[in-house]
N, C-alpha and C. Protein backbone atom coordinates (compact mmCIF):
# COMPACT_ATOMS: atom_id res chain seq x y z
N UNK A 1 -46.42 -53.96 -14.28
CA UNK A 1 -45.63 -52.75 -14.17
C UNK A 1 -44.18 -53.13 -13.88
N UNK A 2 -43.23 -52.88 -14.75
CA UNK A 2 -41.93 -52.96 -14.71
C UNK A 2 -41.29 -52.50 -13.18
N UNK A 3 -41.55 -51.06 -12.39
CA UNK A 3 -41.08 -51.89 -11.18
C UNK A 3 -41.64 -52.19 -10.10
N UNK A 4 -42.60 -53.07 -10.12
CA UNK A 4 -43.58 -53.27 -9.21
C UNK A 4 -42.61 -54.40 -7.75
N UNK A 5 -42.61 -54.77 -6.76
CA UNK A 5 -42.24 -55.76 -6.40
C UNK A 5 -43.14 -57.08 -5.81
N UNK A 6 -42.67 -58.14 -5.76
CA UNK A 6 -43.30 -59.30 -5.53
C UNK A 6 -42.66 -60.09 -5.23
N UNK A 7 -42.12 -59.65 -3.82
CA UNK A 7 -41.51 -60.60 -3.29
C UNK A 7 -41.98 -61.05 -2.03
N UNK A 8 -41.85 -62.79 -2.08
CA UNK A 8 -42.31 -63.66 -1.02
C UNK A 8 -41.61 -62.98 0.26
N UNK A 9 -41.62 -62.98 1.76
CA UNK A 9 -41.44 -62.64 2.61
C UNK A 9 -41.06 -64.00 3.95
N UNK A 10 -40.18 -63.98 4.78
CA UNK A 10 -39.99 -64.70 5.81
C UNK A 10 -39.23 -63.48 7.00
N UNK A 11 -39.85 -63.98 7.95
CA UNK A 11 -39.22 -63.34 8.98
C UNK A 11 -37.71 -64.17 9.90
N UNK A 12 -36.65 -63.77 10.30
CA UNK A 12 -35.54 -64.46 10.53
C UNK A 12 -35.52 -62.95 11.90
N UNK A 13 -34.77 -63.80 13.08
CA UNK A 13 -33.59 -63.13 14.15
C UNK A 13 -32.92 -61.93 13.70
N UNK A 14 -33.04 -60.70 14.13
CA UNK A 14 -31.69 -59.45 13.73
C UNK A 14 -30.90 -60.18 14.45
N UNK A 15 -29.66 -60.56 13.44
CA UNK A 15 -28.12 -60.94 14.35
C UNK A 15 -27.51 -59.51 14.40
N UNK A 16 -28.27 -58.44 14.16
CA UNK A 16 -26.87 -56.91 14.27
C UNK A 16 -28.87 -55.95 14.38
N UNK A 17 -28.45 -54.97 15.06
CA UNK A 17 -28.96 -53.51 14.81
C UNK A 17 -28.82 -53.19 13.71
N UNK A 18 -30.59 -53.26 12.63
CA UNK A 18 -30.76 -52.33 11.28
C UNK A 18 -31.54 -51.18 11.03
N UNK A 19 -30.53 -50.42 10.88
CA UNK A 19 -31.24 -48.71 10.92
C UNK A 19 -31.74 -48.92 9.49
N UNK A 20 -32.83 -47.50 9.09
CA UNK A 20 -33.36 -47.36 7.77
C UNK A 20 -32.30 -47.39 7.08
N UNK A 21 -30.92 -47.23 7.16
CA UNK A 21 -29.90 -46.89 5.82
C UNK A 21 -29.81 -48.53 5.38
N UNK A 22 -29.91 -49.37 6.65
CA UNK A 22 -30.20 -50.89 6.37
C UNK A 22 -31.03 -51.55 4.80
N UNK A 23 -32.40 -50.88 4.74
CA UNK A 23 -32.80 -51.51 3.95
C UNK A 23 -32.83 -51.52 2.87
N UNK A 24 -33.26 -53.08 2.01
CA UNK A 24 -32.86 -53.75 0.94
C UNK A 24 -31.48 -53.47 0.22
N UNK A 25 -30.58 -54.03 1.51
CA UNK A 25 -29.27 -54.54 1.10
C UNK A 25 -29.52 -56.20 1.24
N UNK A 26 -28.84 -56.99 0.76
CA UNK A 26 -28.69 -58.41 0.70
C UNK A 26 -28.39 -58.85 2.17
N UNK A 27 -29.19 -59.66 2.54
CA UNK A 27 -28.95 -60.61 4.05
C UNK A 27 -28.29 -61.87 3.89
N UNK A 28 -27.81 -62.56 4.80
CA UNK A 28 -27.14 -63.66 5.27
C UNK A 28 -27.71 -64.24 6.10
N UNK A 29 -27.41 -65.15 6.23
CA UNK A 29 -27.85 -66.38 7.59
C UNK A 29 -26.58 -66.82 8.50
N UNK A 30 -25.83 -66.24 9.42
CA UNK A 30 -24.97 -66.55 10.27
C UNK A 30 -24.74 -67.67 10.99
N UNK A 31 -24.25 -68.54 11.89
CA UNK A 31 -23.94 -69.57 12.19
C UNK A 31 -25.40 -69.76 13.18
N UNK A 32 -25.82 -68.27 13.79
CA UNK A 32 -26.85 -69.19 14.94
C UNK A 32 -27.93 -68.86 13.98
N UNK A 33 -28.30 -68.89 12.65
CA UNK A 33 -29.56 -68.78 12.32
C UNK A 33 -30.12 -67.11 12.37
N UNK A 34 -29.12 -66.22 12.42
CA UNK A 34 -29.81 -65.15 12.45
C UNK A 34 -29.47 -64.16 11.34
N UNK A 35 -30.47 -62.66 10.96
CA UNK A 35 -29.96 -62.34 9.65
C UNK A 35 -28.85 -60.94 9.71
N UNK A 36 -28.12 -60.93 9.24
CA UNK A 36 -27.15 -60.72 9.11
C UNK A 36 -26.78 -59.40 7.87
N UNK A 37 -26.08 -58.74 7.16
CA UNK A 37 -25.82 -57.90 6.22
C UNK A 37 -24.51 -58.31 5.56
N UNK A 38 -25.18 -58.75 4.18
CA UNK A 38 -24.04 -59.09 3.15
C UNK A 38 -23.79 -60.44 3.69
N UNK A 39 -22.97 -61.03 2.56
CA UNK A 39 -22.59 -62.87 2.60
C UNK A 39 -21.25 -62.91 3.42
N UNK A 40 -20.99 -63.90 3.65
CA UNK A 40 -19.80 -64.24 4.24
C UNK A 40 -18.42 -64.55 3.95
N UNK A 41 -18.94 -65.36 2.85
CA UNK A 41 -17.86 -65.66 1.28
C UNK A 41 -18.24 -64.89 0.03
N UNK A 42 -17.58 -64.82 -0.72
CA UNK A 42 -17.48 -64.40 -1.98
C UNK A 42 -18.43 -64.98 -2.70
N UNK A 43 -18.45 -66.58 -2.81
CA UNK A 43 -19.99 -67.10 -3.27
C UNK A 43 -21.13 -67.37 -2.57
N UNK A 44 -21.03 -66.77 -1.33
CA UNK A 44 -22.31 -66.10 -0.58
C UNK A 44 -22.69 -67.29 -0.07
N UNK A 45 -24.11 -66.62 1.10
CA UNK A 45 -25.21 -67.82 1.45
C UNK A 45 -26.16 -66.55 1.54
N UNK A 46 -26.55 -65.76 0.84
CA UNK A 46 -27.42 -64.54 0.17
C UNK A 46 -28.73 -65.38 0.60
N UNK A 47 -29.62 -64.67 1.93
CA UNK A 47 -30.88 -65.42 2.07
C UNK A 47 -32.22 -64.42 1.29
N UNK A 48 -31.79 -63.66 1.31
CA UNK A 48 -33.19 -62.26 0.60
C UNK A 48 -32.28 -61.22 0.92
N UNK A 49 -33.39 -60.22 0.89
CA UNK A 49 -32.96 -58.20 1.24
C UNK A 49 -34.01 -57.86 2.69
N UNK A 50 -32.91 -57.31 2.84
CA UNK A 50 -33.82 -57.02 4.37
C UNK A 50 -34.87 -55.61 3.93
N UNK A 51 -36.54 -55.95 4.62
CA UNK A 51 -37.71 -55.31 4.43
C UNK A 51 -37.74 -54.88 5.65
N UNK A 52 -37.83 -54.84 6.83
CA UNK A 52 -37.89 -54.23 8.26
C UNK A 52 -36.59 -53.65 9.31
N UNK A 53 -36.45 -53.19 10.01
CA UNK A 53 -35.84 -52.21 10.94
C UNK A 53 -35.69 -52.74 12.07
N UNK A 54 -34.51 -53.00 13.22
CA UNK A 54 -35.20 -52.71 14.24
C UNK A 54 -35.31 -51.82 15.36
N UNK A 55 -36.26 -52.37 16.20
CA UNK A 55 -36.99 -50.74 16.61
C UNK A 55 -36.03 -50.48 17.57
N UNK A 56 -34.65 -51.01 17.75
CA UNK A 56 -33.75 -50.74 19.22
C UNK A 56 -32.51 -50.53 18.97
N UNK A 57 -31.56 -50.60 19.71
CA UNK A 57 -30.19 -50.57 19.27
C UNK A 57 -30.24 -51.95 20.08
N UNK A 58 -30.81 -52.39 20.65
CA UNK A 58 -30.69 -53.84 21.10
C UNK A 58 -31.38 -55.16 20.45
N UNK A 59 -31.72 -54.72 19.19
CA UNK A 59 -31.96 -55.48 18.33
C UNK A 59 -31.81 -56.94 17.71
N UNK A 60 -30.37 -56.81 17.99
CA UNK A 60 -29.31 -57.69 17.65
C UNK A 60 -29.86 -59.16 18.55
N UNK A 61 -30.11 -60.39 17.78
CA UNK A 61 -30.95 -61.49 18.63
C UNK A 61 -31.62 -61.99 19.42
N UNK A 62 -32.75 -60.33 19.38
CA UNK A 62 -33.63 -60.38 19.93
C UNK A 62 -35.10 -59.81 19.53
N UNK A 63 -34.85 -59.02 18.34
CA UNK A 63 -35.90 -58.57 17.24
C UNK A 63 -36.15 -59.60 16.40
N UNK A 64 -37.43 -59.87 15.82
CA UNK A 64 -37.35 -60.16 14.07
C UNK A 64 -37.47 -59.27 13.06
N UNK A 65 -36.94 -59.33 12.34
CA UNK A 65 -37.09 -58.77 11.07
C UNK A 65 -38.06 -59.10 9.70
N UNK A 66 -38.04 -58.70 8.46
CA UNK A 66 -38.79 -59.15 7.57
C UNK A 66 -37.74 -59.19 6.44
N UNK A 67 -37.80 -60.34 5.75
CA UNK A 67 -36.46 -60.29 4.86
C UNK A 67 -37.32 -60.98 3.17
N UNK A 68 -37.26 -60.25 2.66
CA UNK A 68 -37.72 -60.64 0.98
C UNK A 68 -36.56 -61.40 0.72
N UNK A 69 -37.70 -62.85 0.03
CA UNK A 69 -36.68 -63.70 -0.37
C UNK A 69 -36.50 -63.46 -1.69
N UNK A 70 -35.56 -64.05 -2.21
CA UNK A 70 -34.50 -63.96 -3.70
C UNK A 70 -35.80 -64.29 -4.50
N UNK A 71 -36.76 -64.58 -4.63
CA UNK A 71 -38.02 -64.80 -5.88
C UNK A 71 -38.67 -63.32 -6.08
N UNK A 72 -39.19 -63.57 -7.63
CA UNK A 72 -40.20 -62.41 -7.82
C UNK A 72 -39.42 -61.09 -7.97
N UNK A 73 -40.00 -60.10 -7.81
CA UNK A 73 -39.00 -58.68 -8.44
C UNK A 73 -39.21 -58.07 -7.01
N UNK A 74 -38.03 -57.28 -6.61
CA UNK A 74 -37.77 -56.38 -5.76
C UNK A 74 -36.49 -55.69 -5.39
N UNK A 75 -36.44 -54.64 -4.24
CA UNK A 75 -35.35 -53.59 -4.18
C UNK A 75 -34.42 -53.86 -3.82
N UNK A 76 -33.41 -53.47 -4.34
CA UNK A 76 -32.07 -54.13 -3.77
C UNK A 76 -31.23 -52.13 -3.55
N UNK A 77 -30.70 -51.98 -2.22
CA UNK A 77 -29.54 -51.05 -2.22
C UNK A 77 -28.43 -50.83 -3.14
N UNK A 78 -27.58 -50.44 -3.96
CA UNK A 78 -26.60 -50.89 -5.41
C UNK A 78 -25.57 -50.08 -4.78
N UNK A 79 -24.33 -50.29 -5.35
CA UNK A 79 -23.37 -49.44 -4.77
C UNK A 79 -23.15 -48.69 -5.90
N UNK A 80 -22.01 -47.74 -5.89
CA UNK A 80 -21.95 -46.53 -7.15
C UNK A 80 -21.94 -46.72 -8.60
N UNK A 81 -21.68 -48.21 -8.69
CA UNK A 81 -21.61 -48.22 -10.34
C UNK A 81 -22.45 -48.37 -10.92
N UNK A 82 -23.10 -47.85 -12.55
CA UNK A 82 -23.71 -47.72 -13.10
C UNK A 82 -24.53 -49.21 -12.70
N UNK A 83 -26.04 -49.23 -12.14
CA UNK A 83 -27.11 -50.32 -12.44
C UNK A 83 -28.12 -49.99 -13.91
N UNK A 84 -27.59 -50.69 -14.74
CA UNK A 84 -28.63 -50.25 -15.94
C UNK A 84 -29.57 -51.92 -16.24
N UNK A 85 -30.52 -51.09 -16.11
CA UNK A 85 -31.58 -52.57 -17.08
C UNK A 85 -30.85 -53.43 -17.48
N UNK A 86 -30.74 -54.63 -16.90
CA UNK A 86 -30.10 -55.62 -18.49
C UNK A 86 -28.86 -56.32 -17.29
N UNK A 87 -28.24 -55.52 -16.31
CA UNK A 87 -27.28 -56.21 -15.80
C UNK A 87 -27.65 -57.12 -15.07
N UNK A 88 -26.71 -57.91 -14.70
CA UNK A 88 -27.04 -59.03 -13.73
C UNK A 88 -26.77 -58.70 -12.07
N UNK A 89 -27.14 -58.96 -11.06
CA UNK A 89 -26.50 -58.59 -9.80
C UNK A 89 -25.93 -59.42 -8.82
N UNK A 90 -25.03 -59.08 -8.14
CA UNK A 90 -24.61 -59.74 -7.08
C UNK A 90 -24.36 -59.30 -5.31
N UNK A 91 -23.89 -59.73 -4.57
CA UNK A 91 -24.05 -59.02 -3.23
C UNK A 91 -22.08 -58.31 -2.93
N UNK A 92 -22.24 -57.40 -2.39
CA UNK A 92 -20.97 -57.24 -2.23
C UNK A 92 -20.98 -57.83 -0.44
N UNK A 93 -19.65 -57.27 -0.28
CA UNK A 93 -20.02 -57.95 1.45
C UNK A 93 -20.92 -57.08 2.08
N UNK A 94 -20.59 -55.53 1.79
CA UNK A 94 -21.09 -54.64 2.59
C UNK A 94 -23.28 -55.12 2.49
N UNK A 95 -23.29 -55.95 1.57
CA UNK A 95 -24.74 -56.23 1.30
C UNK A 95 -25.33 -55.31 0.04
N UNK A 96 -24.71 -54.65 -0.22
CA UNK A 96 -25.05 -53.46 -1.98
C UNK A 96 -25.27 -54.68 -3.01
N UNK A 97 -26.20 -54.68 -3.93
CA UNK A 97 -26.12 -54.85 -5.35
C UNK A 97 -24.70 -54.27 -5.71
N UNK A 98 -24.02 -55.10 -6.82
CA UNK A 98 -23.01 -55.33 -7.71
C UNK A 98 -22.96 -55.75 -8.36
N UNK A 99 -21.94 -55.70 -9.40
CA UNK A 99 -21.49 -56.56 -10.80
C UNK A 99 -21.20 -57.66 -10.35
N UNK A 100 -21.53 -58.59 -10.62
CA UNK A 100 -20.63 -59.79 -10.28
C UNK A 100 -19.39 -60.05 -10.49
N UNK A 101 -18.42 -60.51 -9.47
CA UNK A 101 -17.18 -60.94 -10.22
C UNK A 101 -17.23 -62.41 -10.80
N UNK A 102 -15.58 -63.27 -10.98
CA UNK A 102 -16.03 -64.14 -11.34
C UNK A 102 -16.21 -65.87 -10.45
N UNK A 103 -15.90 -65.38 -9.11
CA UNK A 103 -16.25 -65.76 -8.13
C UNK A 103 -17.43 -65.86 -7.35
N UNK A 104 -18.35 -65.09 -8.35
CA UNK A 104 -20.03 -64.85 -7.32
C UNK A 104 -21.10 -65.18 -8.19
N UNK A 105 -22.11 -65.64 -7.88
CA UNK A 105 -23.45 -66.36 -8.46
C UNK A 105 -24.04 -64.70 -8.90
N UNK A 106 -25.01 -64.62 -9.89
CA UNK A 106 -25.66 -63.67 -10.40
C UNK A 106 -27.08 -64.25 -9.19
N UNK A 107 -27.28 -63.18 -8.61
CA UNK A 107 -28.62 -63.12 -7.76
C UNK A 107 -29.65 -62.57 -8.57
N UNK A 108 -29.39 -62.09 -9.51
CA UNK A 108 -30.78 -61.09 -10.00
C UNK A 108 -30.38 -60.26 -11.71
N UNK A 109 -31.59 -59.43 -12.11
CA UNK A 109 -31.36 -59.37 -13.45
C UNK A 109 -32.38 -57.74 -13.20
N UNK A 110 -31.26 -56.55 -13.27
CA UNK A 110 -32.01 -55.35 -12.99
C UNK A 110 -32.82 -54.98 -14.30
N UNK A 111 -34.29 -54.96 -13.79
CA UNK A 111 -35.36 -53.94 -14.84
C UNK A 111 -35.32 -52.95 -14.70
N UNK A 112 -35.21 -52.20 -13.28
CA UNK A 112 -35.25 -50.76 -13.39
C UNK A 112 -33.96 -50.28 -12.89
N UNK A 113 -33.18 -49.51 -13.24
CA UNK A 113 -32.00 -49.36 -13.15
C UNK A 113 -31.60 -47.77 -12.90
N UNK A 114 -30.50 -47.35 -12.57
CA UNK A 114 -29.58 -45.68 -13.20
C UNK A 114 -28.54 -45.95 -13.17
N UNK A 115 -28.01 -45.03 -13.13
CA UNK A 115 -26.69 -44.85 -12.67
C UNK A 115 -26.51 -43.60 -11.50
N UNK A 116 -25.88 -43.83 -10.61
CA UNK A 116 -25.56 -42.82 -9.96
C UNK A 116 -24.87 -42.90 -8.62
N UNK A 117 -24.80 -42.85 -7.33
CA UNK A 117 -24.30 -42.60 -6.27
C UNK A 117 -24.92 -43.79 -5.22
N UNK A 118 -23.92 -44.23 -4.30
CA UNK A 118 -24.16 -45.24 -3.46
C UNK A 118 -25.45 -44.80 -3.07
N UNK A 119 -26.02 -46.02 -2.65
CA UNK A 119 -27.14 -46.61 -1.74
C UNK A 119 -28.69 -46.05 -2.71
N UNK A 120 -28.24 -45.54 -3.23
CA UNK A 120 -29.94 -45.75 -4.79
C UNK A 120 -30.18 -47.16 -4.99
N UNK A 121 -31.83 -46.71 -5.01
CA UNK A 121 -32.33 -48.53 -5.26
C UNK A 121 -32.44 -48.45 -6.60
N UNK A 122 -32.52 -50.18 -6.78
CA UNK A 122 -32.80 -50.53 -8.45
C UNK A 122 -34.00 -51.90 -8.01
N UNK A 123 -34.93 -51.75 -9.35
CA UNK A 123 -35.70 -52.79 -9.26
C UNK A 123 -35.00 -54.10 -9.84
N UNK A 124 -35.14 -55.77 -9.03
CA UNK A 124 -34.41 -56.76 -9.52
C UNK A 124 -35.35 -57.80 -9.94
N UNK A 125 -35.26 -58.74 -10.65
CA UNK A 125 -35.97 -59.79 -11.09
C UNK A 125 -34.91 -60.63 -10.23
N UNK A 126 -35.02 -61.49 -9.33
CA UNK A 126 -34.53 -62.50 -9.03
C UNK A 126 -34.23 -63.71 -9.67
N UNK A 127 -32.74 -64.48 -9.54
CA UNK A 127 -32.60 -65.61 -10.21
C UNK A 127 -33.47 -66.52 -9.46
N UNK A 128 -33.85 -67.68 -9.62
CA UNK A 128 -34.89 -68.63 -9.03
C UNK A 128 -33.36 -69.69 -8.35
N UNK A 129 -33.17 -70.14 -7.38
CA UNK A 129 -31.96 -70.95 -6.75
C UNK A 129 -32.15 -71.67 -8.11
N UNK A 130 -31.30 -72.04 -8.37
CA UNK A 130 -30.64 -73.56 -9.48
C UNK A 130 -31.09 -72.70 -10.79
N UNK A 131 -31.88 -71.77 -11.10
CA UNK A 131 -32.42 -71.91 -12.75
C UNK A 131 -31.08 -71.76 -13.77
N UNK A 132 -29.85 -71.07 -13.20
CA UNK A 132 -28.39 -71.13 -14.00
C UNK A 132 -28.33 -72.30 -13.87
N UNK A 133 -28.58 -73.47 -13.59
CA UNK A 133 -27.96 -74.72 -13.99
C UNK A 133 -29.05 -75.57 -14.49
N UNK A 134 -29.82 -74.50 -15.22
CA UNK A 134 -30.78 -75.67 -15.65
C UNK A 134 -30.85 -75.82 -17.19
């Protein structure tokens, strides 16, 4: 089924408080190892999409979370511009699916797509780390 997801799972540290508007935007890995929203640089250190919440406002390095890693197909948050089938994706900082510029690695390859208004999900096929350079 075109948008089914299947993505592997690891749990990582909340480095910040993630409310439901949180999920499956693109995560990071911060200096102490914890996960984070959106990359840091422009060509990222993009660890998965965050799958869990946490349950506090004190969250922040002291919850775990559940974070889908970059393999297999799954949801990514998109920001307003058209996601149609066929594009490629990237992380903005805020952590949204995007176009890539030409500064950023393609993370993913949307199957299920629209167009329409911030924070709509799209289904992604994930790039596999290295398969662009193979």
């Amino acid at each position: 089924m075109a948008g089914s997801q299947n993505q592997p799972t690891a749990t990582l540290i909340a480095g910040a408080t993630f409310p439901k508007t949180d999920l499956h935007k693109f995560i990071a890995v911060n200096s102490s190892g914890h996960a984070v929203i959106g990359p840091s640089t422009a060509s990222g250190n993009i660890f998965g999409t965050l799958l869990s919440v946490t349950g506090t406002t004190a969250g922040a390095g002291v919850e775990a979370v559940t974070v889908g890693l970059l393999q297999g197909r799954g949801l990514v948050r998109m920001s307003s511009s058209t996601a149609a089938a066929g594009n490629t994706v990237a992380a903005s900082s805020l952590g949204l699916g995007t176009a890539p510029t030409t500064d950023q690695a393609a993370l993913g390859v949307i199957v299920v797509g629209s167009s329409g208004a911030l924070n709509r999900l799209a289904t992604v096929a994930f790039i596999a780390a290295g398969a662009a350079d193979v």
